[in-house]
N, C-alpha and C. Protein backbone atom coordinates (compact mmCIF):
# COMPACT_ATOMS: atom_id res chain seq x y z
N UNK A 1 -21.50 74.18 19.63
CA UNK A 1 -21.97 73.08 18.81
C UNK A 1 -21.00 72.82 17.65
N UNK A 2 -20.54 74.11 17.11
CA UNK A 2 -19.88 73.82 16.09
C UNK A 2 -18.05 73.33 16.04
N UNK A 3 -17.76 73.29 17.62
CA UNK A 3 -16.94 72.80 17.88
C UNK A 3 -17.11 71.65 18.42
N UNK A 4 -18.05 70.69 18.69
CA UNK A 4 -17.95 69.37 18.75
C UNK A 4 -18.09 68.50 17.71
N UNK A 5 -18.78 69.38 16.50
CA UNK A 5 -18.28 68.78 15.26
C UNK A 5 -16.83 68.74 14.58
N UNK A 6 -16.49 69.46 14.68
CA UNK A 6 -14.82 69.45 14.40
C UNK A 6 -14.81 68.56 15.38
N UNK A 7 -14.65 68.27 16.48
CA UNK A 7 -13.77 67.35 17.58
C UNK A 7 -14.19 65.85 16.83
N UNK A 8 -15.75 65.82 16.79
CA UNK A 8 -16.02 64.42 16.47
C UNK A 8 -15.29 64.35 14.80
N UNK A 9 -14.82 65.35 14.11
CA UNK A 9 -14.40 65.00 12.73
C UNK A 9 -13.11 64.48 12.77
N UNK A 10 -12.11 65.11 13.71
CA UNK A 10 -10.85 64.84 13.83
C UNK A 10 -10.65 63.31 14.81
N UNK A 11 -11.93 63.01 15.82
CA UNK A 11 -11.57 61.56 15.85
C UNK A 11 -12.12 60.73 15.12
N UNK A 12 -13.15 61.14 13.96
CA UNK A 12 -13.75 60.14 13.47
C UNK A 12 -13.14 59.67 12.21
N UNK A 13 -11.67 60.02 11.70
CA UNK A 13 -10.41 59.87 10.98
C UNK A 13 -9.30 58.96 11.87
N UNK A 14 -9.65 58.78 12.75
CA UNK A 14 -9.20 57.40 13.26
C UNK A 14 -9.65 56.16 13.30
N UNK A 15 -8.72 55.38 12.77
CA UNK A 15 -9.34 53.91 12.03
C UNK A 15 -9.80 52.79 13.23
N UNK A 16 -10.43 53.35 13.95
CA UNK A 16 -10.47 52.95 15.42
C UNK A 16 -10.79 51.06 15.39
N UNK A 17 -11.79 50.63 13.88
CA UNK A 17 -11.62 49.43 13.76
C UNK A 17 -10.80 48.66 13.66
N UNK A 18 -9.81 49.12 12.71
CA UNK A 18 -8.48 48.73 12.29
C UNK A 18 -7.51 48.67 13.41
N UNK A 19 -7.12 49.91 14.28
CA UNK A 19 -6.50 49.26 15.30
C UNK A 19 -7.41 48.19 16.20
N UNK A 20 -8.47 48.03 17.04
CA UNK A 20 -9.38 47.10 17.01
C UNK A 20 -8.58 45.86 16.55
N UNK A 21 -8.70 45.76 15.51
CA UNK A 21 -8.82 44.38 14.63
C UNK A 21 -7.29 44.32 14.82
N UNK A 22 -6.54 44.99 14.85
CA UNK A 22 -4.48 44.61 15.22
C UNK A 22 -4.34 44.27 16.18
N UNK A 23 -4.97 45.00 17.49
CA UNK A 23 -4.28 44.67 18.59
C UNK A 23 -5.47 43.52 19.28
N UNK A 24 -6.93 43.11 18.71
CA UNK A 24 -7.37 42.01 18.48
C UNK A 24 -6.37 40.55 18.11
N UNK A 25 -5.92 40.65 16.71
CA UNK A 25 -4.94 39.56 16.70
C UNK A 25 -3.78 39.67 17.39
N UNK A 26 -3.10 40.73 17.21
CA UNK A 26 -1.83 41.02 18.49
C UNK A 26 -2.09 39.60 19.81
N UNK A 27 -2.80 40.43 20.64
CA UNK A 27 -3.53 39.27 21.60
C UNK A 27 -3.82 37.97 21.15
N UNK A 28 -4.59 37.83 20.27
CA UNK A 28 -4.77 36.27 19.72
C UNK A 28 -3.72 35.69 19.53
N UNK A 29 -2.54 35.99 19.10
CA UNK A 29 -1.32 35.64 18.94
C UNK A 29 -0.81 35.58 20.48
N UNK A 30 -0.68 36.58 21.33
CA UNK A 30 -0.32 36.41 22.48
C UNK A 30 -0.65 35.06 23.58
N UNK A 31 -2.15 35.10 23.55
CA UNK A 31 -2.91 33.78 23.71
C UNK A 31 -2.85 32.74 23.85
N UNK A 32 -2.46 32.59 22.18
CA UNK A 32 -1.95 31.49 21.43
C UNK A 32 -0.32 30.61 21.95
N UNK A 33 0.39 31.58 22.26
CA UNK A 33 1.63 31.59 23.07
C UNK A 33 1.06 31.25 24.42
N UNK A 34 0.43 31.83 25.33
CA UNK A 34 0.11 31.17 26.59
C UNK A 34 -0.17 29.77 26.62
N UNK A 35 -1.56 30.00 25.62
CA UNK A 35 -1.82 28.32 25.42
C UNK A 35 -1.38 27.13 25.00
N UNK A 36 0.25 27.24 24.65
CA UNK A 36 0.79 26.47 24.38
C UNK A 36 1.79 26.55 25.45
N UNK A 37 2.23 27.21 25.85
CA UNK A 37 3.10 27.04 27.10
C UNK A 37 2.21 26.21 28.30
N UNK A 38 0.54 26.38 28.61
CA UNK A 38 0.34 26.07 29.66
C UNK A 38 0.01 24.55 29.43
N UNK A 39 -0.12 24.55 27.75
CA UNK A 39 -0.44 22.84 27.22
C UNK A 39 0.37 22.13 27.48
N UNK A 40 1.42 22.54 27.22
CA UNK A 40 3.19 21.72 27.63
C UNK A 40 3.68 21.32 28.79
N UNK A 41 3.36 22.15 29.66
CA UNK A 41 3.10 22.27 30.96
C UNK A 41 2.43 20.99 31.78
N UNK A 42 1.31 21.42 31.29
CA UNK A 42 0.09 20.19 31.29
C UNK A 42 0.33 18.61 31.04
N UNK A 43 1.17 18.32 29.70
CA UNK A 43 0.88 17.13 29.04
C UNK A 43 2.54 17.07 30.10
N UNK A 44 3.61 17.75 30.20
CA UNK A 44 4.92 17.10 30.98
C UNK A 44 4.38 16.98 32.61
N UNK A 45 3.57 17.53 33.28
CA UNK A 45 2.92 16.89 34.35
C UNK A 45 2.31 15.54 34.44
N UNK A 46 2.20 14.85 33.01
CA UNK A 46 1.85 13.50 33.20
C UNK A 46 3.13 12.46 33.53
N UNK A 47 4.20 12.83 33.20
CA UNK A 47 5.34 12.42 32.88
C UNK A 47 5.94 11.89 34.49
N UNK A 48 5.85 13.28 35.55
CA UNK A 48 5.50 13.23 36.72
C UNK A 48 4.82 12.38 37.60
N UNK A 49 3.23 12.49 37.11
CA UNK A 49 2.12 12.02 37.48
C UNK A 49 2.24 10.46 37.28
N UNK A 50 2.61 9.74 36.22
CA UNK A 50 2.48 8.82 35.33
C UNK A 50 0.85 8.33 34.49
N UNK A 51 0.94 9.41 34.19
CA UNK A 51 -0.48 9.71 33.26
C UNK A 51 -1.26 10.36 33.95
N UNK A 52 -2.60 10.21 33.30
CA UNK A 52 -3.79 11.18 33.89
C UNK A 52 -4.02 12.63 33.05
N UNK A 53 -3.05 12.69 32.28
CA UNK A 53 -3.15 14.49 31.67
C UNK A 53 -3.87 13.86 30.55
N UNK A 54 -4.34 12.68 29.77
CA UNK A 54 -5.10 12.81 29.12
C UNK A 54 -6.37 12.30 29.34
N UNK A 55 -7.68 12.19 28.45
CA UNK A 55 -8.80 11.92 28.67
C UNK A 55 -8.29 9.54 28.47
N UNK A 56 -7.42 9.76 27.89
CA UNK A 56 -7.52 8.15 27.38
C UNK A 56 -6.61 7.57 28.62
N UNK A 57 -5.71 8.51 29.60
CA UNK A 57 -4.67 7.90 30.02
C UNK A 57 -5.60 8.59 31.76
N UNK A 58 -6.12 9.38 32.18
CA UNK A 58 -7.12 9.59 33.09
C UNK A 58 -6.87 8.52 34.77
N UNK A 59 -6.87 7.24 34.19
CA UNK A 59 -6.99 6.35 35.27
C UNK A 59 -4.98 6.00 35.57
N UNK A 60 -4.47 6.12 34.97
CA UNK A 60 -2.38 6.25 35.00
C UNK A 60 -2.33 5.71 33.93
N UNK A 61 -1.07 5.27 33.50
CA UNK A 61 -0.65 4.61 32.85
C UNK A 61 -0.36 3.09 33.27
N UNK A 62 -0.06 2.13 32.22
CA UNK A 62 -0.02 0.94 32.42
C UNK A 62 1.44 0.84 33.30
N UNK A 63 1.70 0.01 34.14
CA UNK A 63 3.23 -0.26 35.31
C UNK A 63 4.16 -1.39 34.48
N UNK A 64 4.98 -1.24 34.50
CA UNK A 64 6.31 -1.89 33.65
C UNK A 64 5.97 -3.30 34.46
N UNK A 65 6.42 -4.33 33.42
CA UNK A 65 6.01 -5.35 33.74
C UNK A 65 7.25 -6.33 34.86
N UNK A 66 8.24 -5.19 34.77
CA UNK A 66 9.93 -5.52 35.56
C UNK A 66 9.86 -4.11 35.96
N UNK A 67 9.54 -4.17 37.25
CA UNK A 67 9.45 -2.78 38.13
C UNK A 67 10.67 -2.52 38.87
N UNK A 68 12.63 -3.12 38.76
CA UNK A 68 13.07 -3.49 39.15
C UNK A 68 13.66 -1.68 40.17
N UNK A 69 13.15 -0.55 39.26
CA UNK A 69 13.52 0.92 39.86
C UNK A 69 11.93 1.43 39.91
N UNK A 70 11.35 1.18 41.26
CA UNK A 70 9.90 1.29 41.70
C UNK A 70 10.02 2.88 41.39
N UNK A 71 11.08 3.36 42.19
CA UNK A 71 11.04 5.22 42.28
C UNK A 71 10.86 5.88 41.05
N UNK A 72 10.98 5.22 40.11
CA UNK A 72 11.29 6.09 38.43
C UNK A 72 10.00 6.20 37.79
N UNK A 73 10.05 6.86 36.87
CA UNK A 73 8.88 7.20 36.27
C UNK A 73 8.38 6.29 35.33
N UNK A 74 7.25 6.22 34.91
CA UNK A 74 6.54 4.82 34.07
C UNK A 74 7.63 5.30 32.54
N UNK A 75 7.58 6.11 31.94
CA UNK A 75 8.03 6.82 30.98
C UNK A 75 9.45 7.66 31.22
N UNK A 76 9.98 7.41 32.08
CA UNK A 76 11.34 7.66 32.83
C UNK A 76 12.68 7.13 32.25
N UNK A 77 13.64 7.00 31.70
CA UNK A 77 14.39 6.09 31.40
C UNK A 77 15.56 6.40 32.67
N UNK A 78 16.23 5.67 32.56
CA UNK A 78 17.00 5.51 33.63
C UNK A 78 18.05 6.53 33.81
N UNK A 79 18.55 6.99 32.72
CA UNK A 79 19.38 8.53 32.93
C UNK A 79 18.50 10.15 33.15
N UNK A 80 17.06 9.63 33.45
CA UNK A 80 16.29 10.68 33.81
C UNK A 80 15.66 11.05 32.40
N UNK A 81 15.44 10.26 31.80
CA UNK A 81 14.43 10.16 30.48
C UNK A 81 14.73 11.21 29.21
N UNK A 82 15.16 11.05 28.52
CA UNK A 82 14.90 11.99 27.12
C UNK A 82 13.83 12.26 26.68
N UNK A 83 12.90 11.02 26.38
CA UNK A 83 11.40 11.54 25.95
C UNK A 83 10.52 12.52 26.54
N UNK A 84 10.55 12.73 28.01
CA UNK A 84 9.98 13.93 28.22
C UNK A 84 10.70 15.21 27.58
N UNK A 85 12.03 15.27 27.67
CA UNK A 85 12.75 16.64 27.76
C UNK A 85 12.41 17.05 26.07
N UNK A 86 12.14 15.67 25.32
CA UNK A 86 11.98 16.14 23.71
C UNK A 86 10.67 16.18 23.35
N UNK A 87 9.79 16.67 24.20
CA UNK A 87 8.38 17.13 23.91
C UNK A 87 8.39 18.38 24.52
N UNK A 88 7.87 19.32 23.08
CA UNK A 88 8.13 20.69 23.40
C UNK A 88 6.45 21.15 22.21
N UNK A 89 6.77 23.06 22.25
CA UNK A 89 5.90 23.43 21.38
C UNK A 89 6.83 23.58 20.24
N UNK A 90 6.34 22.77 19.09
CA UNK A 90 6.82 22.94 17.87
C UNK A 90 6.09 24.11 16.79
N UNK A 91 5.08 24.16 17.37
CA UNK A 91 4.57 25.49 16.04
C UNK A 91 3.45 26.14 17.04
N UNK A 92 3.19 27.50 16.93
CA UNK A 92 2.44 28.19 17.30
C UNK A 92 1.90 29.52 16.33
N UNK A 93 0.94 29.26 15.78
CA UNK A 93 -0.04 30.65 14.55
C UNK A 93 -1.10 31.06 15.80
N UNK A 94 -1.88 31.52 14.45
CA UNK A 94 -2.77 32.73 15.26
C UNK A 94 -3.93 31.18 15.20
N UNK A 95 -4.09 30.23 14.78
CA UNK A 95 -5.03 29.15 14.91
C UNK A 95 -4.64 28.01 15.45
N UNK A 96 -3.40 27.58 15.48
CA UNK A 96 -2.66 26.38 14.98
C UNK A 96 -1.64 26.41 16.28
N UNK A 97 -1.43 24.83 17.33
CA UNK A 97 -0.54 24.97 17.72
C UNK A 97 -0.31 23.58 18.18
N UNK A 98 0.94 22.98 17.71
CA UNK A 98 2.19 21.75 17.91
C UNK A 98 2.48 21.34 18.56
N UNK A 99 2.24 20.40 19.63
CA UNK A 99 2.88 20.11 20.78
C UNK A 99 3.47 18.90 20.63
N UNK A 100 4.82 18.57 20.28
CA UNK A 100 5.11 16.93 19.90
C UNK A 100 7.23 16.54 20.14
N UNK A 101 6.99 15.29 19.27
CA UNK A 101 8.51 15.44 19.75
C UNK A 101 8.87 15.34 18.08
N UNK A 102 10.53 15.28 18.82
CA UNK A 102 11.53 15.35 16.83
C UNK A 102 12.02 14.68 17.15
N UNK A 103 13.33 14.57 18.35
CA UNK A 103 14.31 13.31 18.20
C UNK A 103 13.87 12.07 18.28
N UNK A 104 12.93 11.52 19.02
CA UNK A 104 12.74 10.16 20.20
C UNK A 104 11.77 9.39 18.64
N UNK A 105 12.32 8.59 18.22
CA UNK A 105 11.26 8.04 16.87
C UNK A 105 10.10 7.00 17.66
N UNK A 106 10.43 7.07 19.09
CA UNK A 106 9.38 5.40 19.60
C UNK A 106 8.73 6.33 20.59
N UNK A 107 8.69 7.14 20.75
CA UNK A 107 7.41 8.19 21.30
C UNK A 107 5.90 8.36 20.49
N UNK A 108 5.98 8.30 19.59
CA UNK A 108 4.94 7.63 19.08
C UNK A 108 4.16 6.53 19.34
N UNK A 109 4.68 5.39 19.65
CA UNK A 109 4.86 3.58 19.69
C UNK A 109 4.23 3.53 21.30
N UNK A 110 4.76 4.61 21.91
CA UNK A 110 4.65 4.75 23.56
C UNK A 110 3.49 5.63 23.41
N UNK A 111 2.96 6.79 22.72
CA UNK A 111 2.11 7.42 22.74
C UNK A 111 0.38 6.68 22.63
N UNK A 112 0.50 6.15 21.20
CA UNK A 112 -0.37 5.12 20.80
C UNK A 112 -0.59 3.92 21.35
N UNK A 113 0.76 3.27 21.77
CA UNK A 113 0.77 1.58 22.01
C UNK A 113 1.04 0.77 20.85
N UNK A 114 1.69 -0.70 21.00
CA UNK A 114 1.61 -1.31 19.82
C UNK A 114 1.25 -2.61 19.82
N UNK A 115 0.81 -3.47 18.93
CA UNK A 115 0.40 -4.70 19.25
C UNK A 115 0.55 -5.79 18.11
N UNK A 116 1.38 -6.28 18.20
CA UNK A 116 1.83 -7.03 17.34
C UNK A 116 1.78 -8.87 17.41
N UNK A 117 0.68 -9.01 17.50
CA UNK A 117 0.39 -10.72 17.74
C UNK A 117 1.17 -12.07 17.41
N UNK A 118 1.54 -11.53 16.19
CA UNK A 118 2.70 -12.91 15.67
C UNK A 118 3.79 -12.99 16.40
N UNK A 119 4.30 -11.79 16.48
CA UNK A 119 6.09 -11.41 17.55
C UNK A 119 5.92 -11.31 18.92
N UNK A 120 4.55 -11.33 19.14
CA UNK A 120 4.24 -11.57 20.95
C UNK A 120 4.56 -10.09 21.10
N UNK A 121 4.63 -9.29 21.07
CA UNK A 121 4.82 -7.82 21.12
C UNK A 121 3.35 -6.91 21.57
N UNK A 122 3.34 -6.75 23.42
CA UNK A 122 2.40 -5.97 23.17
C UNK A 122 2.81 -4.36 24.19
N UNK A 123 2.95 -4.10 23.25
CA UNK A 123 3.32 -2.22 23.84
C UNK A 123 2.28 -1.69 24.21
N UNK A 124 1.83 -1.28 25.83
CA UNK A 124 0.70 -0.74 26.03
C UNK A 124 0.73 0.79 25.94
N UNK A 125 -0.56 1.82 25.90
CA UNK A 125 -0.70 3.03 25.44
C UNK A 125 -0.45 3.07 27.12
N UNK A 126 0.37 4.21 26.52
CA UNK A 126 0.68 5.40 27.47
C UNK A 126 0.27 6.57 26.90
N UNK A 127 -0.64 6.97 26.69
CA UNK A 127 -0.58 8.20 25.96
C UNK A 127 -0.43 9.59 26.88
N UNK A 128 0.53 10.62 26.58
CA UNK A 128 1.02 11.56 27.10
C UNK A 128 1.01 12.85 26.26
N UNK A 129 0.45 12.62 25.24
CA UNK A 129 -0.48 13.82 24.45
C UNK A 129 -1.44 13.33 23.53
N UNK A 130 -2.76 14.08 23.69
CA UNK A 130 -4.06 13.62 23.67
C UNK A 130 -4.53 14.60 23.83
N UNK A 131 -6.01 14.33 23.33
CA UNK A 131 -7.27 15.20 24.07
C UNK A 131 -7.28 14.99 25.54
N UNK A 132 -8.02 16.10 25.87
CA UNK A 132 -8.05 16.41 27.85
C UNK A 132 -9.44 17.58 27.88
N UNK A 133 -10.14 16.89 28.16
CA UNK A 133 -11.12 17.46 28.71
C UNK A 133 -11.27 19.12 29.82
N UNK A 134 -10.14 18.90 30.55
CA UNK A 134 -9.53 19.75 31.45
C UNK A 134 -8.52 20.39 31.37
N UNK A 135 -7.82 19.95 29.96
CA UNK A 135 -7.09 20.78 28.99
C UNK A 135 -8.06 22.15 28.45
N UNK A 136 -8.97 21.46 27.69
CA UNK A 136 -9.92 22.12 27.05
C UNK A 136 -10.45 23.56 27.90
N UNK A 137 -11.07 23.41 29.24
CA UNK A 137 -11.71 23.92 30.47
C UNK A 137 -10.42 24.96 30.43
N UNK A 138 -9.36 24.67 31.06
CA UNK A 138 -8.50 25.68 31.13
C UNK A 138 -8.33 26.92 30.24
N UNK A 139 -7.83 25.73 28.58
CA UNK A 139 -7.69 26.58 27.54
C UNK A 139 -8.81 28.00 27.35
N UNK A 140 -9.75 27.34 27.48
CA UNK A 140 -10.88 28.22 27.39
C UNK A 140 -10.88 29.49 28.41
N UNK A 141 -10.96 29.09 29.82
CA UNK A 141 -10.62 30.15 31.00
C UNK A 141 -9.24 31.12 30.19
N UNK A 142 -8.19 30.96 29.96
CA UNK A 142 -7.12 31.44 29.38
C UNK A 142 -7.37 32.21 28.22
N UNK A 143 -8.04 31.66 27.29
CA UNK A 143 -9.08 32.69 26.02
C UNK A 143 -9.97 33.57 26.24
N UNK A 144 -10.56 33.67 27.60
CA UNK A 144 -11.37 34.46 27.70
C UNK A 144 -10.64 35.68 28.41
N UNK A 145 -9.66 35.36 29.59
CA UNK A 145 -9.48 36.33 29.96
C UNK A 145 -8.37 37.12 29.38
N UNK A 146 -7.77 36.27 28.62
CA UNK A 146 -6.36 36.70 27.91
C UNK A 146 -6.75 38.12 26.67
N UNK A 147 -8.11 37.45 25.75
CA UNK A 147 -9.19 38.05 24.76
C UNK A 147 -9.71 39.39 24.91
N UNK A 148 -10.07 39.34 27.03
CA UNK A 148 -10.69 40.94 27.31
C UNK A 148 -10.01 41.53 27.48
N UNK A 149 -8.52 41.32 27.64
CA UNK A 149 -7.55 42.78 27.68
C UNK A 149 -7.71 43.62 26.93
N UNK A 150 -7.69 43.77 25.78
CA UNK A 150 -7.93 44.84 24.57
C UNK A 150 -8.94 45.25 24.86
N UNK A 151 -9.81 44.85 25.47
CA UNK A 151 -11.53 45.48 25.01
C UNK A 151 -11.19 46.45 26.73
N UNK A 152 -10.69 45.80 27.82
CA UNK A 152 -10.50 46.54 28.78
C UNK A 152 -9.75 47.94 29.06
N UNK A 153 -8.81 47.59 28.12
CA UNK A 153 -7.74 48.82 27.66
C UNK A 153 -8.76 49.85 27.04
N UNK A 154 -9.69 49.66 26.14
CA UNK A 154 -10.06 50.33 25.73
C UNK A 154 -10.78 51.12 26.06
N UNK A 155 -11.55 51.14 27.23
CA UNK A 155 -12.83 51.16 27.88
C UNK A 155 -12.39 52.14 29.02
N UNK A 156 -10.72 51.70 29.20
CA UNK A 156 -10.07 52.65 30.46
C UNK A 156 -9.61 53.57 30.16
């Protein structure tokens, strides 16, 4: 008896929460990295697709109104597009994560759409990052199982 008190004294000086709670965020951070790789993933499959990766763009995107290169992509430019290649993950925390562009300033203009009535100007939405419903679904599958590693490790 009086040696399973010593045993339980010498592990009960291990901060067993504290690691817990490190290799808890460790993972959350890890996660966090998946889920932005598989988001990127996701939103440049529309690019492919010609929409559909978001909840607003679902049904395609709008078709060039001079279809004169049918084979190319709606969002394609003719040297094989820059705007996809400059949408990347720009920031990733343990909450927080970026998915956008830096160089392309009219990726925006193409993201949103624009509409400008006096100049006859109407830029339709393409949007190619957005909410996604089936973004969401994934993300979540990916949090859960990514989350029980630690608790599985522990248990084994």
């Amino acid at each position: 008896m009086a040696a399973q008190k010593q045993l339980v004294r010498k592990i009960g000086v291990l901060p067993v929460e504290v690691i817990t709670g490190k290799t808890m965020m460790l993972t959350r951070r890890d996660t966090m990295e998946i889920i932005a790789e598989e988001s990127l993933n996701h939103f440049l499959e529309g690019f492919r697709k010609g929409g559909g990766q978001t909840d607003a763009s679902k049904s395609g995107w709008k078709r060039r109104k001079n279809n004169v290169d049918p084979g190319r992509g709606i969002l394609i430019g003719h040297a094989g597009g820059s705007m996809w290649r400059d949408v990347n993950v720009q920031m990733v925390t343990n909450d927080v994560i970026i998915i956008g562009t830096k160089r392309i300033p009219y990726a925006a203009t193409h993201n949103e759409g624009l509409r400008i009535p006096r100049r006859n100007i109407d830029m339709p939405k393409r949007e190619f990052i957005g909410p996604t419903k089936a973004l969401e679904i994934a993300n979540a599958n990916t949090i859960a199982v990514e989350m029980g590693k630690p608790l599985k490790r522990k248990v084994a």
